[in-house]
Structure formats: C-alpha cells, structure tokens
N, C-alpha and C. Protein backbone atom coordinates (compact mmCIF):
# COMPACT_ATOMS: atom_id res chain seq x y z
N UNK A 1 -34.27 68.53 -53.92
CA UNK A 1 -34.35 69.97 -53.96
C UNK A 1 -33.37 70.56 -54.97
N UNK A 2 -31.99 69.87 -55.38
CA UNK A 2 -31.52 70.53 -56.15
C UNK A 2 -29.97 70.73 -56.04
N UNK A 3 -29.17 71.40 -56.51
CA UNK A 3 -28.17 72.09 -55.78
C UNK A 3 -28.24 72.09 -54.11
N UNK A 4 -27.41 71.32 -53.58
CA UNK A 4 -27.07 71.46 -52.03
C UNK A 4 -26.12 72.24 -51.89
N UNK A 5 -26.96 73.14 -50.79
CA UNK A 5 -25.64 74.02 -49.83
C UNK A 5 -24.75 74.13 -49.59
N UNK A 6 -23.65 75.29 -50.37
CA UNK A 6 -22.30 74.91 -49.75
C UNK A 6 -21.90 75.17 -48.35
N UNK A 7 -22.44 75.88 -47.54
CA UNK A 7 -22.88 76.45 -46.50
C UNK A 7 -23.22 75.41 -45.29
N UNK A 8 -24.43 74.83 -45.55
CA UNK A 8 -24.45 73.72 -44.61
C UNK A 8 -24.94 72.57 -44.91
N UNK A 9 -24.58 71.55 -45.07
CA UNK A 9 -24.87 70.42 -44.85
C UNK A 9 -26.28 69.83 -45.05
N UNK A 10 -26.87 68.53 -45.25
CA UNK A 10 -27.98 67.76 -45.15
C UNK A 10 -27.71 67.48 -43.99
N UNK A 11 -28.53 67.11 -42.90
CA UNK A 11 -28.85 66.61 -42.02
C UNK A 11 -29.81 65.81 -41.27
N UNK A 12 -29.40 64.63 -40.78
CA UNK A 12 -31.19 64.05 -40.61
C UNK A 12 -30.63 63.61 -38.80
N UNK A 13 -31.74 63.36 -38.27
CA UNK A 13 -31.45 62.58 -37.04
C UNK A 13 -32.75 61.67 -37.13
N UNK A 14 -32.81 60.66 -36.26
CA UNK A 14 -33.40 59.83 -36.03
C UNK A 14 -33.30 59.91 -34.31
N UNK A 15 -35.05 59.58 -33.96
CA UNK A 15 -35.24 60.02 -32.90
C UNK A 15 -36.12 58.83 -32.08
N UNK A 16 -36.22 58.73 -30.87
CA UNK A 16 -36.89 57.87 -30.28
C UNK A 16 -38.50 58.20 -30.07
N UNK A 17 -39.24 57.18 -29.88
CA UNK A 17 -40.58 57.16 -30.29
C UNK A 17 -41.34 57.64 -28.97
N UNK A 18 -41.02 58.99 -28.48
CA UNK A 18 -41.51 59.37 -27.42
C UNK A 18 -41.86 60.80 -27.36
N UNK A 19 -43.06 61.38 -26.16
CA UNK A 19 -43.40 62.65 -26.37
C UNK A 19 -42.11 63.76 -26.60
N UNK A 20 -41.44 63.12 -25.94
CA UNK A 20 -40.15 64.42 -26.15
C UNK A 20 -39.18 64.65 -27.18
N UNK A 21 -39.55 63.83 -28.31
CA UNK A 21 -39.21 63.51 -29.75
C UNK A 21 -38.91 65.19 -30.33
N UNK A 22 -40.66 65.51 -29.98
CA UNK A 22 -40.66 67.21 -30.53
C UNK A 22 -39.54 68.17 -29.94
N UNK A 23 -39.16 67.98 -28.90
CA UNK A 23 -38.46 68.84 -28.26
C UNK A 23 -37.41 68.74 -28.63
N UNK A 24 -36.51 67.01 -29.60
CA UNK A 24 -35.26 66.92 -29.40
C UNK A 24 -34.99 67.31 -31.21
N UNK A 25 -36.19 67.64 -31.88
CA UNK A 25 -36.47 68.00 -33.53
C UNK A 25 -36.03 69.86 -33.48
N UNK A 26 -36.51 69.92 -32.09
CA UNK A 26 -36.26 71.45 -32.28
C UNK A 26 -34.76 71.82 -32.26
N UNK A 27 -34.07 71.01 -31.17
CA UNK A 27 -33.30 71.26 -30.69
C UNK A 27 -31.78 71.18 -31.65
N UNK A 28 -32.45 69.66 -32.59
CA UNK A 28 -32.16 69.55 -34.27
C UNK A 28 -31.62 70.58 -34.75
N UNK A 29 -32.99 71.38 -35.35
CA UNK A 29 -32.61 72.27 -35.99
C UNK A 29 -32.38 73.81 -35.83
N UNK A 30 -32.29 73.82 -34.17
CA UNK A 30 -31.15 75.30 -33.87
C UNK A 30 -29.84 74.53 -34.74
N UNK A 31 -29.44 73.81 -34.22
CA UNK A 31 -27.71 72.77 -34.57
C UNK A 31 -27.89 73.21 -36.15
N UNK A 32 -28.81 72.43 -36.72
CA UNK A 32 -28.57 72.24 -38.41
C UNK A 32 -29.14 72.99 -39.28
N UNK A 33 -29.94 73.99 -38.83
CA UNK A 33 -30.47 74.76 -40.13
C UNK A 33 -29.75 75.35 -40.68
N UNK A 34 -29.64 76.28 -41.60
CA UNK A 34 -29.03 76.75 -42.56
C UNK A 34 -28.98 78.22 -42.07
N UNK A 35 -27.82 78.86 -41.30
CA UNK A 35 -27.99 80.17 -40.85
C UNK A 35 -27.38 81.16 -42.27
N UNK A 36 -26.57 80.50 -43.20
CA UNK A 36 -26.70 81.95 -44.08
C UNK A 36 -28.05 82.07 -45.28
N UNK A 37 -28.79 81.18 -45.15
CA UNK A 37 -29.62 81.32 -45.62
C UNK A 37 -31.20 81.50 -45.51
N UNK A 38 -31.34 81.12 -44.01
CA UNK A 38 -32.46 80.62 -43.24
C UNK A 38 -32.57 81.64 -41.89
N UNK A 39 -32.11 82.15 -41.93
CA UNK A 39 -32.18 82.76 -40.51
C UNK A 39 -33.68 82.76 -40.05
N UNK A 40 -33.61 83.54 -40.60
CA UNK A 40 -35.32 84.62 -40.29
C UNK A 40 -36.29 83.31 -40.44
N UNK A 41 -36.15 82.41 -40.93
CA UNK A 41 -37.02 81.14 -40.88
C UNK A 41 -37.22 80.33 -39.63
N UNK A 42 -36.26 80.23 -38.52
CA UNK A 42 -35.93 79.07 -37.90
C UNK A 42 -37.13 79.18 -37.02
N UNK A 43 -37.93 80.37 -36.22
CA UNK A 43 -39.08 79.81 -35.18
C UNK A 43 -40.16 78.57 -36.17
N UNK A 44 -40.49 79.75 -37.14
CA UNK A 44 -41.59 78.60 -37.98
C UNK A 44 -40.87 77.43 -38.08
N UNK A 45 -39.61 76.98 -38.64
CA UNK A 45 -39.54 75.36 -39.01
C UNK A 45 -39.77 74.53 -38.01
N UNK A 46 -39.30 75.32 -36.45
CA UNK A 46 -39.29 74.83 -35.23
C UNK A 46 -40.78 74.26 -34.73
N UNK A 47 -41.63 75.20 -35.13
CA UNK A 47 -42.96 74.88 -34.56
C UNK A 47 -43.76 74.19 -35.49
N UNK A 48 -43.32 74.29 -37.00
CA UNK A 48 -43.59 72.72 -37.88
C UNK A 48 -43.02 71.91 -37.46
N UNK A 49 -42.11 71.53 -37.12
CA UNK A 49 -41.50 70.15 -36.77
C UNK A 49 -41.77 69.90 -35.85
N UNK A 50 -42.06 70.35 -34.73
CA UNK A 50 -43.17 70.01 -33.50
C UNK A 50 -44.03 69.09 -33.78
N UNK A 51 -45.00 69.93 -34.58
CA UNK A 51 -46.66 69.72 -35.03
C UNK A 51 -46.15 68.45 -36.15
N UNK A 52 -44.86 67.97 -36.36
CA UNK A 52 -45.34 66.85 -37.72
C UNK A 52 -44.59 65.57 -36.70
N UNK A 53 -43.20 65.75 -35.88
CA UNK A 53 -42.88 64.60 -34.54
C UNK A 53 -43.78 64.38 -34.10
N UNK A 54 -44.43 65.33 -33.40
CA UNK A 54 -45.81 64.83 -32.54
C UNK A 54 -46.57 64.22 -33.44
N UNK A 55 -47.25 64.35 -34.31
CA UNK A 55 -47.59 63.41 -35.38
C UNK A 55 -47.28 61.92 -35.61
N UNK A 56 -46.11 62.43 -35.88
CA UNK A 56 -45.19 61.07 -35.99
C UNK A 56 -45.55 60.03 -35.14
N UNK A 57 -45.27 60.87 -33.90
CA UNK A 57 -44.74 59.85 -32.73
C UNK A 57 -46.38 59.54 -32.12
N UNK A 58 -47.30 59.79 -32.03
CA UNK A 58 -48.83 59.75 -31.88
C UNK A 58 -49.52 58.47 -33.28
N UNK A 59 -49.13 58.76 -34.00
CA UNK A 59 -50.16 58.29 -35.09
C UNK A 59 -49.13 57.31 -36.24
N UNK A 60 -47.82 57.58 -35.88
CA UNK A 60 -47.12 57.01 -37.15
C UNK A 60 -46.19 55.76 -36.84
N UNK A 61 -45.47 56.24 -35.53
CA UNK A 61 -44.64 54.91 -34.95
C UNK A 61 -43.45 54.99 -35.73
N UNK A 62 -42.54 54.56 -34.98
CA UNK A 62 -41.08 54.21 -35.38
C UNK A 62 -40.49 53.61 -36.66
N UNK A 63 -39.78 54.02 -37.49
CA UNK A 63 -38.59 54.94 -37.42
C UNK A 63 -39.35 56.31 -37.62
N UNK A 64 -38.96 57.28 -36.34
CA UNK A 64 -39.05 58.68 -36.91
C UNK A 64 -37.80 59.27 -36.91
N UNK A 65 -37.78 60.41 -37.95
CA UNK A 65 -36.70 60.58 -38.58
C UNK A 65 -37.17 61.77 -39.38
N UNK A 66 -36.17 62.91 -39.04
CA UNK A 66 -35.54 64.60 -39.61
C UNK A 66 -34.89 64.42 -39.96
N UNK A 67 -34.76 65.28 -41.40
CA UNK A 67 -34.22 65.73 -42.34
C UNK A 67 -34.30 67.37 -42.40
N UNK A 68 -33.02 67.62 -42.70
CA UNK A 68 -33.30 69.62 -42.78
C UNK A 68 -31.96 69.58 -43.92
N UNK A 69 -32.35 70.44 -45.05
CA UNK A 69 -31.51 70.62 -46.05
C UNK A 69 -31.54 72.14 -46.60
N UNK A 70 -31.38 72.53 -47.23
CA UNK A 70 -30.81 74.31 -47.67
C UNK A 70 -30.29 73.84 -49.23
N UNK A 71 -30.58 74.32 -50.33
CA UNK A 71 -30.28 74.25 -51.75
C UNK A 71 -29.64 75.83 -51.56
N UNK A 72 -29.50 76.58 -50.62
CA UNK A 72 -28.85 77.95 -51.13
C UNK A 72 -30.09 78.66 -51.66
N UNK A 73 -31.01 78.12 -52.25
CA UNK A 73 -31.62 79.18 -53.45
C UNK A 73 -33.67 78.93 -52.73
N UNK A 74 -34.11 78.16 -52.94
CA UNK A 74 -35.42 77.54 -52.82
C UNK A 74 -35.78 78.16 -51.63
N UNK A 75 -35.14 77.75 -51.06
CA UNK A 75 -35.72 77.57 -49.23
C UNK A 75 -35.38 76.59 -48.48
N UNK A 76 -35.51 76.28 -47.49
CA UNK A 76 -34.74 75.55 -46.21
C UNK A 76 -36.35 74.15 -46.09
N UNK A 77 -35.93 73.55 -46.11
CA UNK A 77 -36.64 71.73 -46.52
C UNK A 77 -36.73 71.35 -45.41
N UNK A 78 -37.40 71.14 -44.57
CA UNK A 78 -37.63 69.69 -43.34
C UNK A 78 -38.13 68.85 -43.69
N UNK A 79 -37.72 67.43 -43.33
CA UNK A 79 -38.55 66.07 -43.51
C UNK A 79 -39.16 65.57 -42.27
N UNK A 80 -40.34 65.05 -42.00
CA UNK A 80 -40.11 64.42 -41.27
C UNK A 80 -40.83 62.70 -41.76
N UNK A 81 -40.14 61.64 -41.41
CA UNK A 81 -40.61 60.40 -41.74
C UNK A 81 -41.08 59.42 -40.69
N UNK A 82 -41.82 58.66 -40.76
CA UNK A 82 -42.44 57.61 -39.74
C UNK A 82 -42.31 56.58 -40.54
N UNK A 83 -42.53 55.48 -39.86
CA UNK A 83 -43.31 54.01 -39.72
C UNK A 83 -44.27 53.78 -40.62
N UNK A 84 -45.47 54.80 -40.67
CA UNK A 84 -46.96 54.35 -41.15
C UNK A 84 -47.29 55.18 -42.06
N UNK A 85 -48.00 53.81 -43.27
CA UNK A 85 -48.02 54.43 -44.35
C UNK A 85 -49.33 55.67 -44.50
N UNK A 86 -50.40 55.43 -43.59
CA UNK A 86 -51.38 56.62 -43.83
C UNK A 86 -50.80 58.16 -43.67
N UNK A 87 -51.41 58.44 -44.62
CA UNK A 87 -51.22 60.40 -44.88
C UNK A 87 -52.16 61.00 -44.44
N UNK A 88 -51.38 62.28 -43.31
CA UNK A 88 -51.93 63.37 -42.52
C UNK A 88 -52.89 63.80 -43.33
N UNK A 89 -54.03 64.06 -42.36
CA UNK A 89 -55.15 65.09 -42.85
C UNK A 89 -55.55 66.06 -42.47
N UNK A 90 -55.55 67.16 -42.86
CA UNK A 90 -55.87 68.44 -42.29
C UNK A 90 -57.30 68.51 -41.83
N UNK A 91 -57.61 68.92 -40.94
CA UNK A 91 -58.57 68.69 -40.01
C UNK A 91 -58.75 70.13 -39.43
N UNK A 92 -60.49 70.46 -39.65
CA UNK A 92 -61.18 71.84 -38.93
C UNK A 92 -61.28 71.54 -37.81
N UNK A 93 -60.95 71.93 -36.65
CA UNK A 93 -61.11 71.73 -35.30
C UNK A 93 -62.00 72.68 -34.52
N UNK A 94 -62.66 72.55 -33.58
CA UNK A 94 -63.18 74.11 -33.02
C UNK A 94 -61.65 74.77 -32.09
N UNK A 95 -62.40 76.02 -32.17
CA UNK A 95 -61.21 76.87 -31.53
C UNK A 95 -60.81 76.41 -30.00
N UNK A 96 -61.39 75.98 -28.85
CA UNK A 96 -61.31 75.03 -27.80
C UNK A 96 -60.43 73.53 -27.47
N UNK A 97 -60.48 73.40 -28.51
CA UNK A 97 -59.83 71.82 -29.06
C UNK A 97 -58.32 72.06 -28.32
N UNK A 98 -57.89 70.88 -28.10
CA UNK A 98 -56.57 70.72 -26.87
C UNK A 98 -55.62 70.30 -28.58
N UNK A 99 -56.58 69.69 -29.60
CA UNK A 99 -54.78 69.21 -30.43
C UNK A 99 -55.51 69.55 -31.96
N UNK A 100 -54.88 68.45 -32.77
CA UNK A 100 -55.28 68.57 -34.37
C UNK A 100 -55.16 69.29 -35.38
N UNK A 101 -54.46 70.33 -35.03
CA UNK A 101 -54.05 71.50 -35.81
C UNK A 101 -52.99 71.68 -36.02
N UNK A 102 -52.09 70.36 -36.47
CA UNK A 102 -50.79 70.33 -36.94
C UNK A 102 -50.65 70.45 -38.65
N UNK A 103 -51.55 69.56 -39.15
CA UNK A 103 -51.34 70.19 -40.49
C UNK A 103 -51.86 71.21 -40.89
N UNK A 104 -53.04 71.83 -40.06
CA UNK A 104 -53.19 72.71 -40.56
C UNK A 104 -52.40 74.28 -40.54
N UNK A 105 -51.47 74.04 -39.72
CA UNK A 105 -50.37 74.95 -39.08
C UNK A 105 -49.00 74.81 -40.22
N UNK A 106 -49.01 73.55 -40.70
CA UNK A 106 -48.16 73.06 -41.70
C UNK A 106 -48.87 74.03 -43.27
N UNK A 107 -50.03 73.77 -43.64
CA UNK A 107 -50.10 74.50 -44.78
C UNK A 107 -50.49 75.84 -44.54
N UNK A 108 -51.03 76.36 -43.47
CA UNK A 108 -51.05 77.87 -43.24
C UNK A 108 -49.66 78.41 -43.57
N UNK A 109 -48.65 78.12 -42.58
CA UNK A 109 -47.03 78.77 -42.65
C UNK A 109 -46.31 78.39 -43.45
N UNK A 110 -46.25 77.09 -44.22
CA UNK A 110 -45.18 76.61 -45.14
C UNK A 110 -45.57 77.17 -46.06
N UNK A 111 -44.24 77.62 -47.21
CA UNK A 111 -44.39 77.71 -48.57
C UNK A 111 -44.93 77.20 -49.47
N UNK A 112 -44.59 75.59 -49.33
CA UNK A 112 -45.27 74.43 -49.42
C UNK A 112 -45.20 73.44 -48.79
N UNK A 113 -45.82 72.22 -49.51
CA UNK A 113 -45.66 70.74 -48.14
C UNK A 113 -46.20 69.58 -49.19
N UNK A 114 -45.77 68.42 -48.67
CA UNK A 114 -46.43 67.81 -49.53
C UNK A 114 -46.34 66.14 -48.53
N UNK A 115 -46.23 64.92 -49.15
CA UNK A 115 -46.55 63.61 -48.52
C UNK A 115 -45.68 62.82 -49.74
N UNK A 116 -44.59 62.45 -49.45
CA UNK A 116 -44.64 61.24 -50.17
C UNK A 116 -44.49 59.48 -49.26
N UNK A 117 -44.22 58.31 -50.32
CA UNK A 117 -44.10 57.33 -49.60
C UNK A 117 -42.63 56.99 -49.17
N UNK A 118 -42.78 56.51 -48.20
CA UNK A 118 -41.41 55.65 -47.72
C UNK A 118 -41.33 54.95 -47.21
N UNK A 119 -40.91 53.59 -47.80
CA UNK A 119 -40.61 52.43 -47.26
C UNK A 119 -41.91 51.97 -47.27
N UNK A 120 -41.96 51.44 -45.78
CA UNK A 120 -43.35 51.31 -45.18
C UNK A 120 -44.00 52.58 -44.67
N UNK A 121 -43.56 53.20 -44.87
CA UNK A 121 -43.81 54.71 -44.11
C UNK A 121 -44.06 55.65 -45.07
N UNK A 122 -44.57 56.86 -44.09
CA UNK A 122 -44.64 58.00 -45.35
C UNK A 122 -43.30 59.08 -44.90
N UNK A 123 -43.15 60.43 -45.64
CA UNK A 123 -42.45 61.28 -45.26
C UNK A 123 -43.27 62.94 -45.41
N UNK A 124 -43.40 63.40 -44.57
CA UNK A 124 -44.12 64.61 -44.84
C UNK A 124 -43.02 65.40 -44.76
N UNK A 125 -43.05 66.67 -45.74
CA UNK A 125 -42.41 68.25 -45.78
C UNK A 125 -42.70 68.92 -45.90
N UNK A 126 -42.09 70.10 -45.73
CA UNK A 126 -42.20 71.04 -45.90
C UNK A 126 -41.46 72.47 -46.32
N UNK A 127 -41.50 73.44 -47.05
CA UNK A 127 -40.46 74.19 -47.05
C UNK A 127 -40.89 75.96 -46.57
N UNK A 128 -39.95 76.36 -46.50
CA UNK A 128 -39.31 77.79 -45.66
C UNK A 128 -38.93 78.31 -46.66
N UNK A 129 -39.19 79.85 -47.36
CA UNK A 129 -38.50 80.69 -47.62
C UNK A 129 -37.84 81.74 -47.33
C-alpha cells in the first residue's frame, strides 16, 4: 500500500479454523483499525471480514489469517488469507438464499478488492475509504 501509518500499526492475527473465526476478525479490528484515519469505516470492514473468515474457514482451510493496515492516505486495507489456492467467486443468489453473498457484499461496499496468491493459498482484500 505504500507509506505506513504513523498512527497505527500493521496488524495481522491468525485465527483458528472454526465458525467463530468471524467473530474473533471482528473483534480484531475494533483493537487494530486505524481510528485517526478510519473511523467512519469500521462497521463495513467488520462485516467484510465476516463474509471473507467465513469464507475462509468454509471453503479455504487453515492457515487463516488478518491483516489490517492504514497508509494514512489510501484507505484502511484488510487481508484475509487461507490455505486454498482457488479464488472466490461472486455468485447471483436468489433473495431467499441462507448464504453466498460474501463477495458479492465485498465488491458492492469496498473501494476495491482484489485476489492474489499465497503460498499455497490465496489472499483476498480489500480496501475502505
């Protein structure tokens, strides 16, 4: 991203491969987001990082792993990384549907987002302005 924050910190956690993964991503980034820069951002990153753990932890497998960073200037960055190398697909769901509408919740609200590789794994992001 660039220039890092003097403000706050990179931060990642690494999380266990279970439904409550999402809950402990949120809980993440009350702790680490970037409050002089991010404020007004933090429900949305919260409810992306939901929708990309649950992901994770459903479809991708262990190591999952957040990242939240702040350049001061861009916007406020989440990572999230898995295990498996296949890349999320955004998917039309009907309005009834119980799930599947995580990426598409990801490119509706993010600024942007994108997929790269890692490792054996991929890393999906996204950013906040």
């Amino acid at each position: 991203m660039g220039r890092v924050c003097e403000a706050t910190p990179a931060a990642e956690l690494v999380l266990p491969d279970h439904e409550g993964s999402a809950r402990e991503a949120r809980d993440f980034l009350t702790r680490a987001y970037c409050r002089v820069h991010h404020a007004r951002v933090l429900d949305e990153a919260q409810l992306l990082v939901s929708e990309l753990v649950t992901n994770a932890v459903r479809h991708g497998g262990p190591p999952v792993r957040v990242r939240v960073e702040c350049d001061g200037t861009a916007g406020l960055q989440v990572s999230v990384s898995d295990g498996h190398p296949a890349r999320p697909v955004r998917r039309d769901v009907p309005p009834d549907a119980e799930g599947g509408r995580g990426v598409a919740l990801v490119d509706i609200i993010s600024d942007r987002w994108g997929v790269s590789s890692a490792g054996r794994g991929k890393t999906v992001w996204f950013v906040l302005s």
